[in-house]
N, C-alpha and C. Protein backbone atom coordinates (compact mmCIF):
# COMPACT_ATOMS: atom_id res chain seq x y z
N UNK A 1 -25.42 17.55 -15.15
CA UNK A 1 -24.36 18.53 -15.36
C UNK A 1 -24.30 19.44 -14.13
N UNK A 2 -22.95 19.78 -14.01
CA UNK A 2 -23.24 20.30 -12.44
C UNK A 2 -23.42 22.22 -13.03
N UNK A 3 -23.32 22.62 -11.62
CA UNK A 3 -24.05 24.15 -11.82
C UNK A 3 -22.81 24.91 -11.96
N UNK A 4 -21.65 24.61 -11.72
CA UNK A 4 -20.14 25.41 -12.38
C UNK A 4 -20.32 24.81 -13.68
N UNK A 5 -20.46 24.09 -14.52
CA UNK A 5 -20.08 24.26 -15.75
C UNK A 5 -21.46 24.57 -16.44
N UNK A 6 -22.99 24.66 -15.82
CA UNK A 6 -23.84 25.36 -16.67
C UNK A 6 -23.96 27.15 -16.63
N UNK A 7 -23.34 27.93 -15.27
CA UNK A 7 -23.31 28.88 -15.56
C UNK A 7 -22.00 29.87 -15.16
N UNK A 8 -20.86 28.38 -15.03
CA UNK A 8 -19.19 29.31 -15.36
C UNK A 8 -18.31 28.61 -16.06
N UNK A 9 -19.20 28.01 -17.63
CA UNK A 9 -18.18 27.39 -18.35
C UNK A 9 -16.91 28.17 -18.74
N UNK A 10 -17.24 29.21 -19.30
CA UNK A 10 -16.15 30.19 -19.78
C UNK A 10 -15.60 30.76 -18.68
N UNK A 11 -15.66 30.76 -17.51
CA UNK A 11 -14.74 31.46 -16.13
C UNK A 11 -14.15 29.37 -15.87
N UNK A 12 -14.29 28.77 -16.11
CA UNK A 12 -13.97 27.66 -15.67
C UNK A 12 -12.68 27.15 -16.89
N UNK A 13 -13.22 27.73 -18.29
CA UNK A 13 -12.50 27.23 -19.04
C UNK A 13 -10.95 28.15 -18.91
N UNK A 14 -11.08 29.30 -19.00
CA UNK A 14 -10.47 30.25 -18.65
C UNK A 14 -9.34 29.94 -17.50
N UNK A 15 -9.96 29.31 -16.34
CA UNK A 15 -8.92 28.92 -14.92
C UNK A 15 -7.81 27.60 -15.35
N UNK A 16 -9.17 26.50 -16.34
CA UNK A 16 -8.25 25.56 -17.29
C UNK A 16 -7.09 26.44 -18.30
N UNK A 17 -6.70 27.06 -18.97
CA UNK A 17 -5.99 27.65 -19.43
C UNK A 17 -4.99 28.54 -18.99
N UNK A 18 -5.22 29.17 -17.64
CA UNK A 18 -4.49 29.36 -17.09
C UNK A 18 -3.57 28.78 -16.11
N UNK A 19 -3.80 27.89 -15.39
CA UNK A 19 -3.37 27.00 -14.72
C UNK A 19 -2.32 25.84 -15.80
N UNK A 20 -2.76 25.28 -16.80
CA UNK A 20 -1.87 24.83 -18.43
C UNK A 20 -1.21 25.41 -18.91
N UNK A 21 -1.51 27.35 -18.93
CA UNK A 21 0.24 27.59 -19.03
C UNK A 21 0.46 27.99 -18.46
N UNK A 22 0.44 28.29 -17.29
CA UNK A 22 1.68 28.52 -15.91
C UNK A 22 2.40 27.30 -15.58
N UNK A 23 1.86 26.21 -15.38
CA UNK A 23 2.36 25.08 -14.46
C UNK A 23 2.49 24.32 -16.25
N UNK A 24 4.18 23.97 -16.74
CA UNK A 24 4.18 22.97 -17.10
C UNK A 24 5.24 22.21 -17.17
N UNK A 25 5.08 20.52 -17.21
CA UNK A 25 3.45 20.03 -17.84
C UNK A 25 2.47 20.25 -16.70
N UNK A 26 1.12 20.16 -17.29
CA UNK A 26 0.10 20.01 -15.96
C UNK A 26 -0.43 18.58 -16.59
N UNK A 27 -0.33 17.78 -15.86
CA UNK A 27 -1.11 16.51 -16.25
C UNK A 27 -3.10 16.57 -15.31
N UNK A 28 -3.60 15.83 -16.18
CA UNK A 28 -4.77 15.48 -15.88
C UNK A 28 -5.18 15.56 -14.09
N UNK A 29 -4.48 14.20 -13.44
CA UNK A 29 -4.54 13.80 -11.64
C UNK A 29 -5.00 15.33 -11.26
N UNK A 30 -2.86 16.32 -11.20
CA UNK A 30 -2.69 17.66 -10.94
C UNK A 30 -3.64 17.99 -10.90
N UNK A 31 -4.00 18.47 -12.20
CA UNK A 31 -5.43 19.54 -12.21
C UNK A 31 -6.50 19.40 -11.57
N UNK A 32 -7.00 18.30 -11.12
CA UNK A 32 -8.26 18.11 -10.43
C UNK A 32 -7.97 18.19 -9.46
N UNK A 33 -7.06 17.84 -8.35
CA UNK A 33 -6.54 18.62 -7.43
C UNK A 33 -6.45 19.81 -7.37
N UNK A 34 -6.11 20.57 -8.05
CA UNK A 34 -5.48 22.03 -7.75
C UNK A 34 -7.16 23.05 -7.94
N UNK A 35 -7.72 22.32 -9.02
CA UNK A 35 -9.18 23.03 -9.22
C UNK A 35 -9.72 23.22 -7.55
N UNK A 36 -9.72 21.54 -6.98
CA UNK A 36 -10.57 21.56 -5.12
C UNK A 36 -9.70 22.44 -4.72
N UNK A 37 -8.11 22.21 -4.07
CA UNK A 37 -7.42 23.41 -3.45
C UNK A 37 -7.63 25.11 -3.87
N UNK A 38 -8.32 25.22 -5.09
CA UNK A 38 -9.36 26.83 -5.53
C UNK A 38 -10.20 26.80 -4.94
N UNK A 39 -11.03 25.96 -5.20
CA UNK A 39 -12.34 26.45 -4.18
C UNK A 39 -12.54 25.86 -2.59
N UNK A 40 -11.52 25.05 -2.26
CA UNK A 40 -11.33 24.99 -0.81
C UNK A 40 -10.61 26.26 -0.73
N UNK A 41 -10.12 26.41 -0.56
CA UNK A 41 -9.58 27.77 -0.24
C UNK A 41 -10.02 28.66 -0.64
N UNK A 42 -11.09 29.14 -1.40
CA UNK A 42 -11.71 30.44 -1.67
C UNK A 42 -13.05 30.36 -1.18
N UNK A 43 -13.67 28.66 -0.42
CA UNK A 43 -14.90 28.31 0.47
C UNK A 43 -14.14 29.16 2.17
N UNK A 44 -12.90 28.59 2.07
CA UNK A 44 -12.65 28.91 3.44
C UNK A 44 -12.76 30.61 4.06
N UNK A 45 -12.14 31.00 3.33
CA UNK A 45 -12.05 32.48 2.94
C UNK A 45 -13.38 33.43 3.06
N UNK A 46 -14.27 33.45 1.70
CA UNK A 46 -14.92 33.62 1.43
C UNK A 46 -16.44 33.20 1.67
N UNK A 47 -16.59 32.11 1.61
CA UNK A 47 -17.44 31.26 1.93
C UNK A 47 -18.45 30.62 0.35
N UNK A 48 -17.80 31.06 -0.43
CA UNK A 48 -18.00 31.01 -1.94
C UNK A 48 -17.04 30.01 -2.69
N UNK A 49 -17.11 29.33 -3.44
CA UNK A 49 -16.41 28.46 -4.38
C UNK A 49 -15.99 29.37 -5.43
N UNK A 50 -15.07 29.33 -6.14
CA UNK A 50 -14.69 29.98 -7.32
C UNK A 50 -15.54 29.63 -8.76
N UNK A 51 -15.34 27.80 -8.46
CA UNK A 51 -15.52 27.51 -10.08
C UNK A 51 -17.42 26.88 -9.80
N UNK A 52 -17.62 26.29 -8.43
CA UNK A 52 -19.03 26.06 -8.57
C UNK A 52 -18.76 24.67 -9.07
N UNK A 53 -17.77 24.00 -9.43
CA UNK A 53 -17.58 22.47 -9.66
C UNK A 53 -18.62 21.59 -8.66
N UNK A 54 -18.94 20.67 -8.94
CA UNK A 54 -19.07 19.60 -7.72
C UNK A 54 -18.43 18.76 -8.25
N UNK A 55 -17.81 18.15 -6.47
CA UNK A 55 -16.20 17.20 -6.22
C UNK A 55 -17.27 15.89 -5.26
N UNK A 56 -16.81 15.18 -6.22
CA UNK A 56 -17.02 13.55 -5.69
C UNK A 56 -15.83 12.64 -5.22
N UNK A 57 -16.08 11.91 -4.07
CA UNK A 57 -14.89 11.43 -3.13
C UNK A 57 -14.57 10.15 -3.91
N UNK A 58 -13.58 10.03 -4.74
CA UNK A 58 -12.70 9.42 -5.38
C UNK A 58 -11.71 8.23 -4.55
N UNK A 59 -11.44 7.27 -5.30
CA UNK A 59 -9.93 6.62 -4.27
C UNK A 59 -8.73 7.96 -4.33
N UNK A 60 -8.45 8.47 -5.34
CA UNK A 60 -7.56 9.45 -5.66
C UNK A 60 -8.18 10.96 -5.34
N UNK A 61 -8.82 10.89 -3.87
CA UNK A 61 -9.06 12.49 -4.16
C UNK A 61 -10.34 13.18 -4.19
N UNK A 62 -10.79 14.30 -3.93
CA UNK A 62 -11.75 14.57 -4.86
C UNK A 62 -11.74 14.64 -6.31
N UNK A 63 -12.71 14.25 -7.02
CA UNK A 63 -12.67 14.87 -8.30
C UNK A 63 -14.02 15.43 -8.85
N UNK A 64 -13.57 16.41 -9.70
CA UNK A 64 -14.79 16.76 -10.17
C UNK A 64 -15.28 16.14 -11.84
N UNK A 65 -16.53 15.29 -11.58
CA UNK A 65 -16.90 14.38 -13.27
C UNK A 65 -16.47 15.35 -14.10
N UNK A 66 -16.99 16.31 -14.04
CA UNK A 66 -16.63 17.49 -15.35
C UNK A 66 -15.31 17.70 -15.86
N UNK A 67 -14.54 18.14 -15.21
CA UNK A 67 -13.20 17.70 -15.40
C UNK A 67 -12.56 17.01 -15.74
N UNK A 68 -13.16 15.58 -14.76
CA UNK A 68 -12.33 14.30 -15.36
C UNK A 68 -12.89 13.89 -16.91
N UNK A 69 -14.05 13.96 -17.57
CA UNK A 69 -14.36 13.91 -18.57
C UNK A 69 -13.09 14.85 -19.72
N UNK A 70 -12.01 15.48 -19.10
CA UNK A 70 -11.03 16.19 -20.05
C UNK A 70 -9.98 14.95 -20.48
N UNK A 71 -10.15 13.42 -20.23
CA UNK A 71 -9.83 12.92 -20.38
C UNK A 71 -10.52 11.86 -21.57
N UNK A 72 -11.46 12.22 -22.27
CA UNK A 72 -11.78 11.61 -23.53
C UNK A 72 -12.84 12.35 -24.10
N UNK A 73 -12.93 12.27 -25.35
CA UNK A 73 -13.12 12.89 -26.19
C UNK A 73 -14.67 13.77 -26.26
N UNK A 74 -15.25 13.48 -25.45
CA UNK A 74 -16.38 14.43 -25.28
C UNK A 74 -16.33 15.36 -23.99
N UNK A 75 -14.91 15.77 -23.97
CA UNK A 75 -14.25 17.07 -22.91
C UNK A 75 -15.32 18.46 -23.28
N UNK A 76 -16.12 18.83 -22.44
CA UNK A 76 -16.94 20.02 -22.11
C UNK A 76 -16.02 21.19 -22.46
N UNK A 77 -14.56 20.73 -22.21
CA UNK A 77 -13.97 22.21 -22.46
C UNK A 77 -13.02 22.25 -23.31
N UNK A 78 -13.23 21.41 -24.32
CA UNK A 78 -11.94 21.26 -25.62
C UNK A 78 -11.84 22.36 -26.47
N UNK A 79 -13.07 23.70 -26.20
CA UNK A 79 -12.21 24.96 -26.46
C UNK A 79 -11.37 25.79 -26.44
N UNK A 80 -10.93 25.16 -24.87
CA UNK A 80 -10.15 26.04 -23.88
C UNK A 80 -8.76 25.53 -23.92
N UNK A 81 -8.85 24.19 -23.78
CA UNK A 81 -7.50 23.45 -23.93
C UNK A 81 -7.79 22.55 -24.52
N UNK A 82 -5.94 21.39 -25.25
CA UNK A 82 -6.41 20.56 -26.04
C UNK A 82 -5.72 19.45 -24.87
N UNK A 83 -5.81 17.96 -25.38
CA UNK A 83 -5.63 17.26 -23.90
C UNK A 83 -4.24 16.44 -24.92
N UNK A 84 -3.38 15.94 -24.74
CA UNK A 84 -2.32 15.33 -25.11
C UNK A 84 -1.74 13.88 -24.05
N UNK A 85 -2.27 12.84 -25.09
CA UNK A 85 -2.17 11.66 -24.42
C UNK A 85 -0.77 11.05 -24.46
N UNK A 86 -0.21 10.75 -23.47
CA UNK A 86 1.85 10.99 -23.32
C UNK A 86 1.75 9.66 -22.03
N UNK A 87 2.97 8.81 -22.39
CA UNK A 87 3.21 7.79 -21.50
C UNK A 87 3.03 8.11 -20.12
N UNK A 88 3.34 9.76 -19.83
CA UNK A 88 3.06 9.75 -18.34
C UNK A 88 1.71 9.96 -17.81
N UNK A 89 0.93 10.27 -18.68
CA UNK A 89 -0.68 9.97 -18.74
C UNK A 89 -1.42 11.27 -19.33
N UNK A 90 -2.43 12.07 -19.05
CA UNK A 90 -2.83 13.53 -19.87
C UNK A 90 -2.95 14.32 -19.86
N UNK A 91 -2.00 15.30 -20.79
CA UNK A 91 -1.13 16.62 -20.58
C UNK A 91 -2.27 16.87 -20.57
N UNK A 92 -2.27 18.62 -20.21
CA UNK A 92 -3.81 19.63 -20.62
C UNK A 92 -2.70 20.86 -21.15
N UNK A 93 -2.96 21.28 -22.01
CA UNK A 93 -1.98 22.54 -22.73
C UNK A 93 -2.99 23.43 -23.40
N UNK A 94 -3.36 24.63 -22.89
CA UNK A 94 -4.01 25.96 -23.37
C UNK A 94 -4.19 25.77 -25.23
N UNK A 95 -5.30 26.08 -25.92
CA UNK A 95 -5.46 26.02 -26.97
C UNK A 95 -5.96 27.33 -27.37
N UNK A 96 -6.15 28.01 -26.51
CA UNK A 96 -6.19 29.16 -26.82
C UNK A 96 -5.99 30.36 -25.84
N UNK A 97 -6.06 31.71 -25.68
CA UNK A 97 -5.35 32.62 -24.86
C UNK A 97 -6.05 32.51 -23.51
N UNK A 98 -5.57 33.16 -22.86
CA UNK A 98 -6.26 33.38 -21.43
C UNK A 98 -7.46 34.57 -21.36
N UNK A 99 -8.62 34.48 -21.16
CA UNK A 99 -9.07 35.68 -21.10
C UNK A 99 -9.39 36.11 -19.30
N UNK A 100 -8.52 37.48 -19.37
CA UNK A 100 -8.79 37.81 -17.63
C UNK A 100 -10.12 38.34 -17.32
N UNK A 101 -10.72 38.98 -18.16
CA UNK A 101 -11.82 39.36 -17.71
C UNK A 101 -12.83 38.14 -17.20
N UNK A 102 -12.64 37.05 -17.11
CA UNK A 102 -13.93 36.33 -16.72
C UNK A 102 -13.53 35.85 -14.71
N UNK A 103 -12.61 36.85 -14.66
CA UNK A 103 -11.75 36.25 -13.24
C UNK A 103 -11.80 37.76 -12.21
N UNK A 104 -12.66 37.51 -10.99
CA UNK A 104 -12.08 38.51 -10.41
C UNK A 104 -10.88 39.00 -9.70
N UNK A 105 -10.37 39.87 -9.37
CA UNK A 105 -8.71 40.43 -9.27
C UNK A 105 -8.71 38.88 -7.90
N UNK A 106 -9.85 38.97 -7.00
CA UNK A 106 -9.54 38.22 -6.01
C UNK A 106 -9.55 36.63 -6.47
N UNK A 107 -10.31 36.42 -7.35
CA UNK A 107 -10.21 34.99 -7.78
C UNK A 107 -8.71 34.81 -8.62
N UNK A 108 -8.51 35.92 -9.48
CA UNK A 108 -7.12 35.33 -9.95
C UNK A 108 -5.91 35.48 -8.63
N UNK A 109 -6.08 36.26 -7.40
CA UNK A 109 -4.96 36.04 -6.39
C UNK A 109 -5.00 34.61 -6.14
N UNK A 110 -6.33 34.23 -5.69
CA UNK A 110 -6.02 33.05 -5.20
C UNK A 110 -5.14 31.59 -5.99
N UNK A 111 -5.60 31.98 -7.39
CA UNK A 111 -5.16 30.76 -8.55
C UNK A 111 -3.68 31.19 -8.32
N UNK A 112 -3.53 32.51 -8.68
CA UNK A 112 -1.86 32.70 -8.27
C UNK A 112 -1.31 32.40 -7.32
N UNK A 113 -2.04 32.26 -6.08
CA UNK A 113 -1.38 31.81 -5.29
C UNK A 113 -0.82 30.35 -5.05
N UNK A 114 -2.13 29.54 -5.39
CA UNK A 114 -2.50 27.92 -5.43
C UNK A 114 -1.00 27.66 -6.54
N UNK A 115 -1.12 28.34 -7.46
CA UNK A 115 0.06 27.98 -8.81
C UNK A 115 1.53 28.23 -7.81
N UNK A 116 1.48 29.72 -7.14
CA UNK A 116 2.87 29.48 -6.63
C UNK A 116 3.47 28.58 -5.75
N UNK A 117 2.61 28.07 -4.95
CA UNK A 117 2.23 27.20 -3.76
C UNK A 117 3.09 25.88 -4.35
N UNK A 118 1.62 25.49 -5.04
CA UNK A 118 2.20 23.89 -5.64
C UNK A 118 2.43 23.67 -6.67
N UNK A 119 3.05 24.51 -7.84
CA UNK A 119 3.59 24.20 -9.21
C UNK A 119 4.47 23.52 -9.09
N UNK A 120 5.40 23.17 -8.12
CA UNK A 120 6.44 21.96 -8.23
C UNK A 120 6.21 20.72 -7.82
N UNK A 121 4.89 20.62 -6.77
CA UNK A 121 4.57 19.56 -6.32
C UNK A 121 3.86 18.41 -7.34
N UNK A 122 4.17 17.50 -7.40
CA UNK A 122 3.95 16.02 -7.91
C UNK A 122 2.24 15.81 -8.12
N UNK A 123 2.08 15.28 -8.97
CA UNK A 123 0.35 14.82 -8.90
C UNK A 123 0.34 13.75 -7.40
N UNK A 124 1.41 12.41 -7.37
CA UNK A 124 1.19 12.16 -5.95
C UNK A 124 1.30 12.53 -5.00
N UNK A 125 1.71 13.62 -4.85
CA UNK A 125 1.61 14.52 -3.59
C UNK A 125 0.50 15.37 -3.62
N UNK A 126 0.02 15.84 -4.60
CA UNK A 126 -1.59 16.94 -4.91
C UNK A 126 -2.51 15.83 -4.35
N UNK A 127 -2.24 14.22 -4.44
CA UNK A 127 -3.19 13.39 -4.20
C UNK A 127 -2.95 13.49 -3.09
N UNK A 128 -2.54 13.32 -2.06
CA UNK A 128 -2.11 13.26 -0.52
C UNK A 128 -2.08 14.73 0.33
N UNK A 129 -2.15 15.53 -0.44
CA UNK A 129 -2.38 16.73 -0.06
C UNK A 129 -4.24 16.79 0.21
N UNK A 130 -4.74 16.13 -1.04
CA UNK A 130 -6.57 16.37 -0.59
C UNK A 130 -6.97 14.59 0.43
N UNK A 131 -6.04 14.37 0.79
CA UNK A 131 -6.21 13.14 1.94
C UNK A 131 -6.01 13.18 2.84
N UNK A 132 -5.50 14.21 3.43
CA UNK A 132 -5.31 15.06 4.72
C UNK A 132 -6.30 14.56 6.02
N UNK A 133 -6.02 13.84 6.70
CA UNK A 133 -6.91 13.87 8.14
C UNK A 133 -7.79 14.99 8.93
N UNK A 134 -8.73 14.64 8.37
CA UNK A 134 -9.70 15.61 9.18
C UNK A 134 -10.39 16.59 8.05
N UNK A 135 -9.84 16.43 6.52
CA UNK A 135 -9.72 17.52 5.23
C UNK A 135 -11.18 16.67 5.04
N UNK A 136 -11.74 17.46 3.91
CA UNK A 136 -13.43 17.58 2.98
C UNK A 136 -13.27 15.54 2.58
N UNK A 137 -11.96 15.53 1.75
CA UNK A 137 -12.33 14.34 1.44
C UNK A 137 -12.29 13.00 2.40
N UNK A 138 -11.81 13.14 3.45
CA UNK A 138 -11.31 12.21 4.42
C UNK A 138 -12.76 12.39 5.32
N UNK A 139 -13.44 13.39 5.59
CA UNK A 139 -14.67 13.39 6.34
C UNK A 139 -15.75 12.63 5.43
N UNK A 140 -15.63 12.77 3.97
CA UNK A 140 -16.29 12.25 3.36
C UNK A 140 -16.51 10.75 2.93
N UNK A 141 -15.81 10.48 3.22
CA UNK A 141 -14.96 8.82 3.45
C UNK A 141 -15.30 8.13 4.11
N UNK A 142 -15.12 8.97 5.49
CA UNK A 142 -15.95 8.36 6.72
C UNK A 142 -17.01 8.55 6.80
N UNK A 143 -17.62 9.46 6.84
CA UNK A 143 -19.01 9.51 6.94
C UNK A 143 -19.78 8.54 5.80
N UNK A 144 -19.53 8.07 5.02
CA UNK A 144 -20.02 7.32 4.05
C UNK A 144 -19.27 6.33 4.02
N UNK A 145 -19.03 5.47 5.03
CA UNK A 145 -17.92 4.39 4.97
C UNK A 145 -17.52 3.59 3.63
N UNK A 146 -16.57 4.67 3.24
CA UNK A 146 -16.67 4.33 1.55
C UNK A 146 -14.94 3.38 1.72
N UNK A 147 -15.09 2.00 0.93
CA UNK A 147 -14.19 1.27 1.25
C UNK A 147 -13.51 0.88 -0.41
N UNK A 148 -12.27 1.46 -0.94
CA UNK A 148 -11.92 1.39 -2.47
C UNK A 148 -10.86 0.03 -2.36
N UNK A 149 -11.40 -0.36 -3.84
CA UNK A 149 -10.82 -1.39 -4.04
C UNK A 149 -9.78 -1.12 -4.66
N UNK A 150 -9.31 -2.02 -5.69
CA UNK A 150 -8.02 -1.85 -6.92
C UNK A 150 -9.21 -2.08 -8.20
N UNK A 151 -10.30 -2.43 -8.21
CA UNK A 151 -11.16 -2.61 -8.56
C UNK A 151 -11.90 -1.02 -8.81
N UNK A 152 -12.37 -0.91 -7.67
CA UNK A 152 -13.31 0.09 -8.04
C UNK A 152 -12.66 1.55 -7.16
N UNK A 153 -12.51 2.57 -7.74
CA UNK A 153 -12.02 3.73 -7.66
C UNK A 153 -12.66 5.02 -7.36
N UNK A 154 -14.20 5.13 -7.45
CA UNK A 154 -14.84 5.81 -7.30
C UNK A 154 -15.96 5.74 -6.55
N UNK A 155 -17.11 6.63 -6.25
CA UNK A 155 -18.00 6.58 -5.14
C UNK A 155 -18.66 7.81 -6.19
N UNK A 156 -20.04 7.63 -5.35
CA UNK A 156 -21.13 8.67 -6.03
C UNK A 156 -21.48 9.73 -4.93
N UNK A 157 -20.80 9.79 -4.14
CA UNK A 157 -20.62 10.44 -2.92
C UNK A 157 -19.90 11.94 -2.97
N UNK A 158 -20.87 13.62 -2.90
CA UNK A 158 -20.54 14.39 -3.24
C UNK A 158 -19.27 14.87 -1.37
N UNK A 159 -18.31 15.72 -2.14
CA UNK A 159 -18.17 16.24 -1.05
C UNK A 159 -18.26 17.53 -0.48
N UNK A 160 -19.33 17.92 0.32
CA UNK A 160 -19.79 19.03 0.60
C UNK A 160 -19.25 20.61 1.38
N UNK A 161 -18.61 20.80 0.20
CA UNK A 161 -17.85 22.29 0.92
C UNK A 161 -17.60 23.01 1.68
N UNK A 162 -19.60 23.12 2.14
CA UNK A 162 -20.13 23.81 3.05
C UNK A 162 -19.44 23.36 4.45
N UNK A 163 -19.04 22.11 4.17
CA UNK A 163 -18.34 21.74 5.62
C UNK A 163 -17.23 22.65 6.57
N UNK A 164 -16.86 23.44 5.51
CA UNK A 164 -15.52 24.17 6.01
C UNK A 164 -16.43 25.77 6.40
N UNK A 165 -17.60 25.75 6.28
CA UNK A 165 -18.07 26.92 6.56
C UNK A 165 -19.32 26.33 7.41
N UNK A 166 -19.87 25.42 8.01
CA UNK A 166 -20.81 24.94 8.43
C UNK A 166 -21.09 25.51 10.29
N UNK A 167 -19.90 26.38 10.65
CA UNK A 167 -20.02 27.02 12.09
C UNK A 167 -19.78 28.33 11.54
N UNK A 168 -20.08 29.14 10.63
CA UNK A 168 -20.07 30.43 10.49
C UNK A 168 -21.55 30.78 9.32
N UNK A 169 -22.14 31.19 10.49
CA UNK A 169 -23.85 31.65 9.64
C UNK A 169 -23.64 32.20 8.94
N UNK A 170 -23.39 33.61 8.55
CA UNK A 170 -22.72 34.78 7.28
C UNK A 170 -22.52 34.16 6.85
N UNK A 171 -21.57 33.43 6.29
CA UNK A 171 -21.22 32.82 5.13
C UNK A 171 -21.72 31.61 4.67
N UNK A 172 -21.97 30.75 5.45
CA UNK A 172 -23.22 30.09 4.90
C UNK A 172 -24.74 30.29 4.35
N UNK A 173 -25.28 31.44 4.95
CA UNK A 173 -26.25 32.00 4.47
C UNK A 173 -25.59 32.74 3.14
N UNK A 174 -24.67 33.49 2.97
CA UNK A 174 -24.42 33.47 1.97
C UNK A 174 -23.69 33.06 0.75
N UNK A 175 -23.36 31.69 0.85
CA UNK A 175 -23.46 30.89 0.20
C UNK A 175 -24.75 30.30 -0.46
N UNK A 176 -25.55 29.83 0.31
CA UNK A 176 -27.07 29.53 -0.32
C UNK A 176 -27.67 30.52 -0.96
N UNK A 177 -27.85 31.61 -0.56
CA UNK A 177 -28.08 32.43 -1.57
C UNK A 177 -27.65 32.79 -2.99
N UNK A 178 -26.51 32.62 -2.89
CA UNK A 178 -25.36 32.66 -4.56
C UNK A 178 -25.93 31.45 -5.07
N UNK A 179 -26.06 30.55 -4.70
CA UNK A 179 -26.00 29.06 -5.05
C UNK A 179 -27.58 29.13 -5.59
N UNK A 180 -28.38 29.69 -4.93
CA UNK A 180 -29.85 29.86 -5.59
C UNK A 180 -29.78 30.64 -6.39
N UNK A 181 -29.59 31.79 -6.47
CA UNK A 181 -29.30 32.77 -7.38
C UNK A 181 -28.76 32.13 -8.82
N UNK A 182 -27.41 31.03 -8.77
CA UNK A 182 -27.15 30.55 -9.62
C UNK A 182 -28.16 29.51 -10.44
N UNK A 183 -28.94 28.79 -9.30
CA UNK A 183 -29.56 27.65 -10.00
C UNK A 183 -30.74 28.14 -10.82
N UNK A 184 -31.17 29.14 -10.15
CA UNK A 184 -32.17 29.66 -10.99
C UNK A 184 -31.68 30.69 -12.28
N UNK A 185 -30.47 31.03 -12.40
CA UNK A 185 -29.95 31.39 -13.55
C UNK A 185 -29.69 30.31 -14.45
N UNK A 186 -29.18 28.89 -13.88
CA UNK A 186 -29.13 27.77 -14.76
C UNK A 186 -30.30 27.91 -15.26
N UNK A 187 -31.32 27.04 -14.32
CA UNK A 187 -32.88 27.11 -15.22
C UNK A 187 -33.52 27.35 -16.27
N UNK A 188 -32.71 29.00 -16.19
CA UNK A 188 -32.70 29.65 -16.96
C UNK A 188 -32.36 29.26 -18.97
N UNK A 189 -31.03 28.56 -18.61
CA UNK A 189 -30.46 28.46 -19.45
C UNK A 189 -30.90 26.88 -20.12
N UNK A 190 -31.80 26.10 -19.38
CA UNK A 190 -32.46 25.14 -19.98
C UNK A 190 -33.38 25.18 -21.02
């Protein structure tokens, strides 16, 4: 289980619910996209991830397992939203309210922003948007000469964030620090 959903299920479930009712429909693809474009962009920034997900280099993308698991029935976050299976593949629609307090003012700018950005854009374009030349998942690709079939779609291959902060010490140092701080709060929770 990764370390965003052992110690920011409820700030994670919360971003799921908000993002389901602003943008609709939001299908399944969308969302796992738009989750990486949060914390790529709040790694770049900041040097911090929002949700703490870990994103594995996909044929389609990063994705994060946790997430994609909102696609059958032992969804980690079927409190937050319910999932609705529809010919165009799976809605995610809020099941219950938004709570703001689990979001800081700066973490909800950024979701607002990400929502104003690309709420019209297509899941195949959110896919081609994280395939970008030279982007987290395309370095990850290469560096792991990962070759997808029609067959096989996935890789066990994380993609490492830190990349976008890997020439700025400050923020990489503090990143590892949050990130310890967190794991040993997981620990905790074992």
């Amino acid at each position: 289980m990764c370390l965003g959903h052992k110690v920011n299920k409820e700030k994670i479930g919360n971003i799921l619910i908000l993002l389901s009712s602003r943008i609709q429909p939001l299908y399944h693809t969308k969302l796992l996209k738009l989750l990486f474009l949060i914390d790529e962009r709040s790694i770049n920034e900041t040097g911090m991830p929002v949700t703490w997900l870990d994103y594995k280099a996909w044929k389609l993308g990063p994705v994060s397992p946790e997430i994609y698991e909102l696609k059958f029935l032992n969804c980690p976050y079927k409190e937050y939203v319910d999932i609705i299976k529809e010919e165009q593949g799976t809605r995610i629609v809020p099941a219950v309210a938004f709570d703001d307090s689990t979001l800081s003012d700066y973490e909800t700018k950024i979701i607002d922003d990400i929502i104003q950005h690309y709420q019209f854009v297509s899941a195949s374009e959110s896919v081609e948007l994280t395939h970008e030349s030279g982007g987290l998942w395309d370095n990850t690709i290469k560096k792991y000469n990962i070759v997808f079939d029609d067959m096989v779609g996935i890789s066990p291959y994380d993609i490492d964030l830190t990349e976008k902060i890997k020439d700025d010490t400050t923020k990489l140092l503090h990143y590892y620090e949050v990130k310890s701080m967190l794991e040993f709060e997981a620990s905790l929770l074992d």
